[in-house]
N, C-alpha and C. Protein backbone atom coordinates (compact mmCIF):
# COMPACT_ATOMS: atom_id res chain seq x y z
N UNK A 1 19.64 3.78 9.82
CA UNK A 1 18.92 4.93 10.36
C UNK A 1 19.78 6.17 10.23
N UNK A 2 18.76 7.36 9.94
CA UNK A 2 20.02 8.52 9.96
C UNK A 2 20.69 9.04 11.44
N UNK A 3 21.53 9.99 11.39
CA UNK A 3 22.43 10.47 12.24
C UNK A 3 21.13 11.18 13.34
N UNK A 4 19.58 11.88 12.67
CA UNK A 4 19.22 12.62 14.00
C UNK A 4 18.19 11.16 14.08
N UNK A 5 18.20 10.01 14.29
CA UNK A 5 17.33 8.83 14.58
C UNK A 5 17.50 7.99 15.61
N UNK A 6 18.13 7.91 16.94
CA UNK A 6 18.84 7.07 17.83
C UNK A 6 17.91 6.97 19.00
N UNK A 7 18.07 5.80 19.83
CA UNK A 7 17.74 5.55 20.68
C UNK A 7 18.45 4.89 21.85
N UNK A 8 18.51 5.44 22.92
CA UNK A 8 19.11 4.40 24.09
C UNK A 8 17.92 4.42 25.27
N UNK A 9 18.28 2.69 25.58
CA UNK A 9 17.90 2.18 27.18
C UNK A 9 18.68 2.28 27.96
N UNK A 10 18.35 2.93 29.08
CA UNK A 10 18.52 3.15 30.30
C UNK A 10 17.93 2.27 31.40
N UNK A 11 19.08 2.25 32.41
CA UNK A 11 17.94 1.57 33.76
C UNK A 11 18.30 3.01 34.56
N UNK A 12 16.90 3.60 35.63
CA UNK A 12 17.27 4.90 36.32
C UNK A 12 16.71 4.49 37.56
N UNK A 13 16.81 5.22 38.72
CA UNK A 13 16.24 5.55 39.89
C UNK A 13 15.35 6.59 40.14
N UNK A 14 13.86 6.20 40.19
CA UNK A 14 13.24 7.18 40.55
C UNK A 14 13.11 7.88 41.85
N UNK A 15 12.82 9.30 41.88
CA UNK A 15 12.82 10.27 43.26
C UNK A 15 12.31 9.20 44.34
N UNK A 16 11.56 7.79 43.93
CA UNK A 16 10.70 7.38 45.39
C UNK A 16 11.76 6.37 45.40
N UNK A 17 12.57 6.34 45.11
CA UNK A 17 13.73 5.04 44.76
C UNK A 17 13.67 3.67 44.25
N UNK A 18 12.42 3.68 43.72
CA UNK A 18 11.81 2.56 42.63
C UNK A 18 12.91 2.21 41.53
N UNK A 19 13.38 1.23 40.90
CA UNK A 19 13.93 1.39 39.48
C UNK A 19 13.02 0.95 38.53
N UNK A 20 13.54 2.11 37.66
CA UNK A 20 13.14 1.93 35.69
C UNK A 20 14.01 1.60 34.95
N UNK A 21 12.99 1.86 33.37
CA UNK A 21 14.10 1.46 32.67
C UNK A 21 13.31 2.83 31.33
N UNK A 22 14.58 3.37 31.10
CA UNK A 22 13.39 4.72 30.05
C UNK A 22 14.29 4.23 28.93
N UNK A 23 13.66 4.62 27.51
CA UNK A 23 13.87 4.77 26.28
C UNK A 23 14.04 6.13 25.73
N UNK A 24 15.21 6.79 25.76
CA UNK A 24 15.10 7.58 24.83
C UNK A 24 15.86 8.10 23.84
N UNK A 25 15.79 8.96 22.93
CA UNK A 25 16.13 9.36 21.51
C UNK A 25 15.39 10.43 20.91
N UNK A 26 15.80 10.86 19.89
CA UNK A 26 15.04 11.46 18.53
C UNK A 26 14.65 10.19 17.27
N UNK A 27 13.79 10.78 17.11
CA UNK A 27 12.71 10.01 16.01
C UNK A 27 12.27 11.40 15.12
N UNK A 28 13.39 11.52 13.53
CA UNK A 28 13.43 12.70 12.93
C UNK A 28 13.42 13.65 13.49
N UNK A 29 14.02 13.74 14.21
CA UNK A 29 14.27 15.81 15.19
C UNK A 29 13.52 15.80 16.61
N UNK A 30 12.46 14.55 16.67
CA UNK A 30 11.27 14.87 17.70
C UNK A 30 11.93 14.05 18.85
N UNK A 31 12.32 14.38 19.98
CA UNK A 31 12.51 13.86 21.20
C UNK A 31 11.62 13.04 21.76
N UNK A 32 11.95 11.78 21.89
CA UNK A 32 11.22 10.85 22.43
C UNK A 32 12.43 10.37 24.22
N UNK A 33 11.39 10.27 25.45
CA UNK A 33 11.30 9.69 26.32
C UNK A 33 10.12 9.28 26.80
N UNK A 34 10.36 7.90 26.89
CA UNK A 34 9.26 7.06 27.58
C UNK A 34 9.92 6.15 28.65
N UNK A 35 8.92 5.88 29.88
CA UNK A 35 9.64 5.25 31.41
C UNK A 35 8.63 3.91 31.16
N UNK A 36 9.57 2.95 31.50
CA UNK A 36 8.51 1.62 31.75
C UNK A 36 8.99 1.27 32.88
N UNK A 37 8.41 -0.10 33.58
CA UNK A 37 8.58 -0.45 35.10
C UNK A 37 9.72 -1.93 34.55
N UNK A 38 9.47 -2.43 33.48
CA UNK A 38 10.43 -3.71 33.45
C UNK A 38 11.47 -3.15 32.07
N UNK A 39 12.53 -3.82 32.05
CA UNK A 39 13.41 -3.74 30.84
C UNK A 39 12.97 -4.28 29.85
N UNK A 40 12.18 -5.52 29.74
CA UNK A 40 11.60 -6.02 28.36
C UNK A 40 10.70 -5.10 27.64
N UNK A 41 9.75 -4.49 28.80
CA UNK A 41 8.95 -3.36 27.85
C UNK A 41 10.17 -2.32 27.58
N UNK A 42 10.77 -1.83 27.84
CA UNK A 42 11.78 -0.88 27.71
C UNK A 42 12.07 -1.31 26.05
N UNK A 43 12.60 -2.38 25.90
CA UNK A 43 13.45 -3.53 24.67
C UNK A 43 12.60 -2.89 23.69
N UNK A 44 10.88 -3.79 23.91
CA UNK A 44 9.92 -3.63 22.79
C UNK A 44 9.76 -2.22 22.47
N UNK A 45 9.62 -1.22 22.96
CA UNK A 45 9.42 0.07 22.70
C UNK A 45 10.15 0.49 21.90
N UNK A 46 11.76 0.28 22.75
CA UNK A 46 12.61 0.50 21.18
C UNK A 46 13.04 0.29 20.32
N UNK A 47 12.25 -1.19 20.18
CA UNK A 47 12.28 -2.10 18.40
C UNK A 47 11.14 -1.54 18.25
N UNK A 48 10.07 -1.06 18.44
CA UNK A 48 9.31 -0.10 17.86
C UNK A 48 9.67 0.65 17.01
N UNK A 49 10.33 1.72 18.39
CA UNK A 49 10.53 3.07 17.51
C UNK A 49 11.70 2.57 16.80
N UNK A 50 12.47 2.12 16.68
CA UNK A 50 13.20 1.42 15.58
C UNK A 50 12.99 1.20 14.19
N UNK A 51 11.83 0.30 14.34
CA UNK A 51 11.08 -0.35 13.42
C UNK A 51 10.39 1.19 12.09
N UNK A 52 9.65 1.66 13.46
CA UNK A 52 9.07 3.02 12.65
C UNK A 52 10.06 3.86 12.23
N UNK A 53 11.14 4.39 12.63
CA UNK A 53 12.00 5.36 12.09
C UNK A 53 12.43 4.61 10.77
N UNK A 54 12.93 3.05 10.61
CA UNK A 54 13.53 2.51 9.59
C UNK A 54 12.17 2.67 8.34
N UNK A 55 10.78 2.23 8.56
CA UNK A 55 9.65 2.60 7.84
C UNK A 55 9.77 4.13 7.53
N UNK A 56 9.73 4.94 7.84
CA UNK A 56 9.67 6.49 7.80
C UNK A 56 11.00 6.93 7.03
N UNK A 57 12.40 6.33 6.95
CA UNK A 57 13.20 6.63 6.34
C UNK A 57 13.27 6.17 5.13
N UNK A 58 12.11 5.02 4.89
CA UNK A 58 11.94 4.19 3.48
C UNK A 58 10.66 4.91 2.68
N UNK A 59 10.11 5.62 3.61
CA UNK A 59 8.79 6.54 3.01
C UNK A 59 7.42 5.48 3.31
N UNK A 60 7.54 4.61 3.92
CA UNK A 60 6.49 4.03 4.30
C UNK A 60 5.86 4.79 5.89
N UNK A 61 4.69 4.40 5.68
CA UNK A 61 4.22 4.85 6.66
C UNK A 61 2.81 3.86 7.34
N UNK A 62 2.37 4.10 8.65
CA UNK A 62 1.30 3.25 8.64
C UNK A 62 -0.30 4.44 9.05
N UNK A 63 -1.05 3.49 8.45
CA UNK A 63 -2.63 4.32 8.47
C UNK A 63 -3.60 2.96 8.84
N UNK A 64 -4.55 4.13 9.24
CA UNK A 64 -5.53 3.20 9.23
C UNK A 64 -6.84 2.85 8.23
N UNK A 65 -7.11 2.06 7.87
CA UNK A 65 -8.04 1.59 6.78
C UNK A 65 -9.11 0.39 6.85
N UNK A 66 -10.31 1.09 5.84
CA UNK A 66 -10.88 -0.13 5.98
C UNK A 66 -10.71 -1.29 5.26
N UNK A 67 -9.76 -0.91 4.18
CA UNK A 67 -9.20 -2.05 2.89
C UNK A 67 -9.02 -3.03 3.25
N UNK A 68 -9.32 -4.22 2.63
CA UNK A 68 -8.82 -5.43 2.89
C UNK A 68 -7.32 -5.85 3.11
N UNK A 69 -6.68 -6.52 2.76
CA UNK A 69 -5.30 -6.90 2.60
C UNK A 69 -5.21 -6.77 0.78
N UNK A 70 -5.88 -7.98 0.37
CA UNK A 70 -5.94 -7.89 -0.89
C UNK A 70 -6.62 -6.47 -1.68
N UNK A 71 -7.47 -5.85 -1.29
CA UNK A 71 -7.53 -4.57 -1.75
C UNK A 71 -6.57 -3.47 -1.50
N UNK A 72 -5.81 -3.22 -0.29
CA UNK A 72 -4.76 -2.53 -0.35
C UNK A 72 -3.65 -2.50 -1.49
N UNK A 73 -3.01 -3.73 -1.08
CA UNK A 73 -2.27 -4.49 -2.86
C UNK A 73 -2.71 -3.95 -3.86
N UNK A 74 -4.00 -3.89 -4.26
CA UNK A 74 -4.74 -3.54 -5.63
C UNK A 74 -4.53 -2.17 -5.61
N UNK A 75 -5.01 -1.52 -5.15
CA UNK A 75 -4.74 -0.30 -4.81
C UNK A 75 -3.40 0.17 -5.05
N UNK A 76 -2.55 0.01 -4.45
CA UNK A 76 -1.24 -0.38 -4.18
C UNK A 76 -1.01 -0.12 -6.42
N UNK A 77 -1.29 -1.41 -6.45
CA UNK A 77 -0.83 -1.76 -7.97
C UNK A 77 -1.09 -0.73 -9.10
N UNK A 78 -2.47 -0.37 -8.28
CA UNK A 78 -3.45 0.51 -9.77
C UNK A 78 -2.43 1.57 -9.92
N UNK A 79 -1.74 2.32 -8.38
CA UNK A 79 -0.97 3.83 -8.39
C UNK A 79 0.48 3.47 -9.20
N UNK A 80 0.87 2.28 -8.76
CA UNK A 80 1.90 2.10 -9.43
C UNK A 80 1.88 1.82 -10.95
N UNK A 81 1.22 1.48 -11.17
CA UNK A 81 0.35 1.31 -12.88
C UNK A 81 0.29 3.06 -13.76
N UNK A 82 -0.22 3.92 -12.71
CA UNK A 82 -0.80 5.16 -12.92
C UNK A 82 0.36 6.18 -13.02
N UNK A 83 1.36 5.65 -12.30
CA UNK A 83 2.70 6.42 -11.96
C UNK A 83 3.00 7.26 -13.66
N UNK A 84 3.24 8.39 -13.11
CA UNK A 84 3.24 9.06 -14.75
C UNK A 84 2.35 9.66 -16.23
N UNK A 85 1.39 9.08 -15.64
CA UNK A 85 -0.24 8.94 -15.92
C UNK A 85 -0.55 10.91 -15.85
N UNK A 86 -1.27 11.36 -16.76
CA UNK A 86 -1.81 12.97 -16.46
C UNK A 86 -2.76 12.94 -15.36
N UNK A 87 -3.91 12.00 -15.34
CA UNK A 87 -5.26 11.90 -14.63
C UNK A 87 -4.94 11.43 -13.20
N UNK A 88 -5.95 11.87 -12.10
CA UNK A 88 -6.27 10.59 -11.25
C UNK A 88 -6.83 9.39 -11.24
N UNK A 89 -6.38 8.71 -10.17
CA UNK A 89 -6.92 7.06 -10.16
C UNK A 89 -8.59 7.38 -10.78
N UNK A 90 -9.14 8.01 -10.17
CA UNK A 90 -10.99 8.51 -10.08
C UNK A 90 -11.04 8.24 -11.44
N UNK A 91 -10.55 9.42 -12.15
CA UNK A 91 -11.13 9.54 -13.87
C UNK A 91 -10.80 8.72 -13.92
N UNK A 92 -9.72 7.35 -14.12
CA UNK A 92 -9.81 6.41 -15.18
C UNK A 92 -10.94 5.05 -14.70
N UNK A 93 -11.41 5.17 -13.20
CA UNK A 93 -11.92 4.64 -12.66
C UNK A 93 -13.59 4.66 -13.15
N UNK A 94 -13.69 6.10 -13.30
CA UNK A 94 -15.05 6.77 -13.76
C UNK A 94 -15.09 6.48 -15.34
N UNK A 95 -14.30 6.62 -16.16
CA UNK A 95 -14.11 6.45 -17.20
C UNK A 95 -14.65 4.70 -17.72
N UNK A 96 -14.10 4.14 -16.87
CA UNK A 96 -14.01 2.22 -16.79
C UNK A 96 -15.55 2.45 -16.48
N UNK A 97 -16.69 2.72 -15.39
CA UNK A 97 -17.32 2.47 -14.69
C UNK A 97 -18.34 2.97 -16.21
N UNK A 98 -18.29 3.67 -17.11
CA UNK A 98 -19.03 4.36 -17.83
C UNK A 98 -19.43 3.72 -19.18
N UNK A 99 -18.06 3.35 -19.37
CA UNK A 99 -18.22 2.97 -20.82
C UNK A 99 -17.66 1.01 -20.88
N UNK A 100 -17.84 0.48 -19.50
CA UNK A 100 -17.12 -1.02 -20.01
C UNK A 100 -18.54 -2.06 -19.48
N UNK A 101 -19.01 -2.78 -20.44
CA UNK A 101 -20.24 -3.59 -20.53
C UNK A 101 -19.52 -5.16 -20.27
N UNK A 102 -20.05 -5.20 -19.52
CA UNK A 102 -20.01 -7.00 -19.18
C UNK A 102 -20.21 -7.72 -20.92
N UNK A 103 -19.60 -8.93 -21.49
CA UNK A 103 -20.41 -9.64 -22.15
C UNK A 103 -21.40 -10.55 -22.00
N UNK A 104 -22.48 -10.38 -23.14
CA UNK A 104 -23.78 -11.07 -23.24
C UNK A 104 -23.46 -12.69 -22.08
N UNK A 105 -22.53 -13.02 -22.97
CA UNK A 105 -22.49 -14.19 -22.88
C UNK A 105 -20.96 -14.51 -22.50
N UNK A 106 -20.52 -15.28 -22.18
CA UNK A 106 -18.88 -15.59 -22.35
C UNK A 106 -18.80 -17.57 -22.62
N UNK A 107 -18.12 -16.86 -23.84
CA UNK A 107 -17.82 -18.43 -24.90
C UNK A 107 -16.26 -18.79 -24.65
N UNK A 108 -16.44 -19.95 -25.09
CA UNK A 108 -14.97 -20.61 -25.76
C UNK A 108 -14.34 -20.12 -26.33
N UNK A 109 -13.06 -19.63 -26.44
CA UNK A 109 -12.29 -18.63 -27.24
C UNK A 109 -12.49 -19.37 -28.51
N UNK A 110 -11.85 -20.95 -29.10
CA UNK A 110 -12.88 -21.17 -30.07
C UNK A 110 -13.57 -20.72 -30.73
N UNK A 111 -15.12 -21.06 -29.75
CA UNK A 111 -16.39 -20.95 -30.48
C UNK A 111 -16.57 -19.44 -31.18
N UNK A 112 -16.03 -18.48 -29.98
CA UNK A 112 -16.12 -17.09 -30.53
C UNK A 112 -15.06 -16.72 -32.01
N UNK A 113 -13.91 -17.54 -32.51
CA UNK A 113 -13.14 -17.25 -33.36
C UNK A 113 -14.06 -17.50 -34.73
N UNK A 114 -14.26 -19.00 -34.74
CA UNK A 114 -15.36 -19.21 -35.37
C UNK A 114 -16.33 -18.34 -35.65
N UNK A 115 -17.12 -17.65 -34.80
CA UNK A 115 -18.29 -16.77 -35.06
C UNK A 115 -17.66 -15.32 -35.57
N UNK A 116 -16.41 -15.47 -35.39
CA UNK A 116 -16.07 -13.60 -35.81
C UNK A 116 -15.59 -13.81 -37.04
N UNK A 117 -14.62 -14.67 -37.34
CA UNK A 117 -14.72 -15.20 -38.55
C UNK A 117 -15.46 -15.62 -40.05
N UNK A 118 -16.46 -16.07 -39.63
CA UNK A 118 -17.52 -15.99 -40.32
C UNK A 118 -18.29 -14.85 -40.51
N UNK A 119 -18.82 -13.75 -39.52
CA UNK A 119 -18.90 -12.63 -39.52
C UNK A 119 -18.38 -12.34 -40.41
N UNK A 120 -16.88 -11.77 -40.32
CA UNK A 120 -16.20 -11.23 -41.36
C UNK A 120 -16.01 -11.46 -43.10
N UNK A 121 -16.39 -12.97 -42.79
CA UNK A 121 -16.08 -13.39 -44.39
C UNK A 121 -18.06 -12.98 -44.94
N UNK A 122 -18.69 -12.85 -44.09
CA UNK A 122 -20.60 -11.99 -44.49
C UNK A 122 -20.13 -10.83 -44.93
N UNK A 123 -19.46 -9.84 -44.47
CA UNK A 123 -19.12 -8.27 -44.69
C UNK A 123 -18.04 -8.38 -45.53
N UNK A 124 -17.60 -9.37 -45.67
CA UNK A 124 -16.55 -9.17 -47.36
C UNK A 124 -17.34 -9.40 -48.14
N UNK A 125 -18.35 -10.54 -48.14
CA UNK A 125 -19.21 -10.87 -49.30
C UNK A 125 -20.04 -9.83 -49.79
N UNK A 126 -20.78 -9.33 -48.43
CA UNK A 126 -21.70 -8.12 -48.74
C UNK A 126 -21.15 -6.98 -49.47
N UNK A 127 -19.68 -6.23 -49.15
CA UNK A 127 -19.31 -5.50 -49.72
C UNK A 127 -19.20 -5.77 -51.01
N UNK A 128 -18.36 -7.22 -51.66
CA UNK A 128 -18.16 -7.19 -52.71
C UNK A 128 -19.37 -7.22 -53.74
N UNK A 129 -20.37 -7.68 -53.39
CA UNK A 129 -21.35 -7.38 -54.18
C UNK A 129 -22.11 -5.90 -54.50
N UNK A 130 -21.58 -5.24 -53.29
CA UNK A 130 -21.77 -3.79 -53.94
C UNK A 130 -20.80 -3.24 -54.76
């Protein structure tokens, strides 16, 4: 964590003479205190903010979404795929969505070698007879 990122637990006495236990620190420049009534919540709070400052110093961050798990990933993959790329994700997305046709049929890699093959040796024949 960097130098402005720290946190300490405290146990304190409140004005009614109750004891706490507060958490506090900076989290990137921003002053954080929070009071809980037990020390374990005290603990979790600041493996929290822990947790998040170490995310935030790695450039991760959290959001909310309706993505799946496995669609996030994908997502995830396509930008990293795209990294360097002129366009946005959209155009190549729009681009795919426009011009890519399912096949008729889907064969045996085989059967289809066979058929392109033969194809080809029709359009040599045809040519050569012209």
């Amino acid at each position: 964590m960097s130098a402005n990122t720290s946190f300490e637990l405290a146990r304190f006495t409140n004005r009614n003479g109750t004891s706490s236990c507060r958490v506090s620190g900076w989290l990137h420049g921003v002053p954080i205190r929070k009071n809980f009534k037990s020390r374990e919540e005290a603990a979790v709070q600041k493996s929290v903010l822990e947790i998040r400052a170490a995310q935030e110093a790695a450039g991760l961050r959290q959001t909310t979404t309706f993505l799946t798990d496995t669609q996030l990933r994908e997502a995830e993959g396509a930008f990293r795929r795209l990294s360097g790329r002129p366009r946005p994700l959209l155009s190549y997305l729009d681009y795919a969505l426009a011009n890519y046709r399912e096949p008729r049929e889907l064969k045996p890699l085989d059967r289809a070698v066979e058929e392109y093959v033969a194809t080809k040796q029709k359009e040599c024949a045809r040519s050569s007879k012209q």
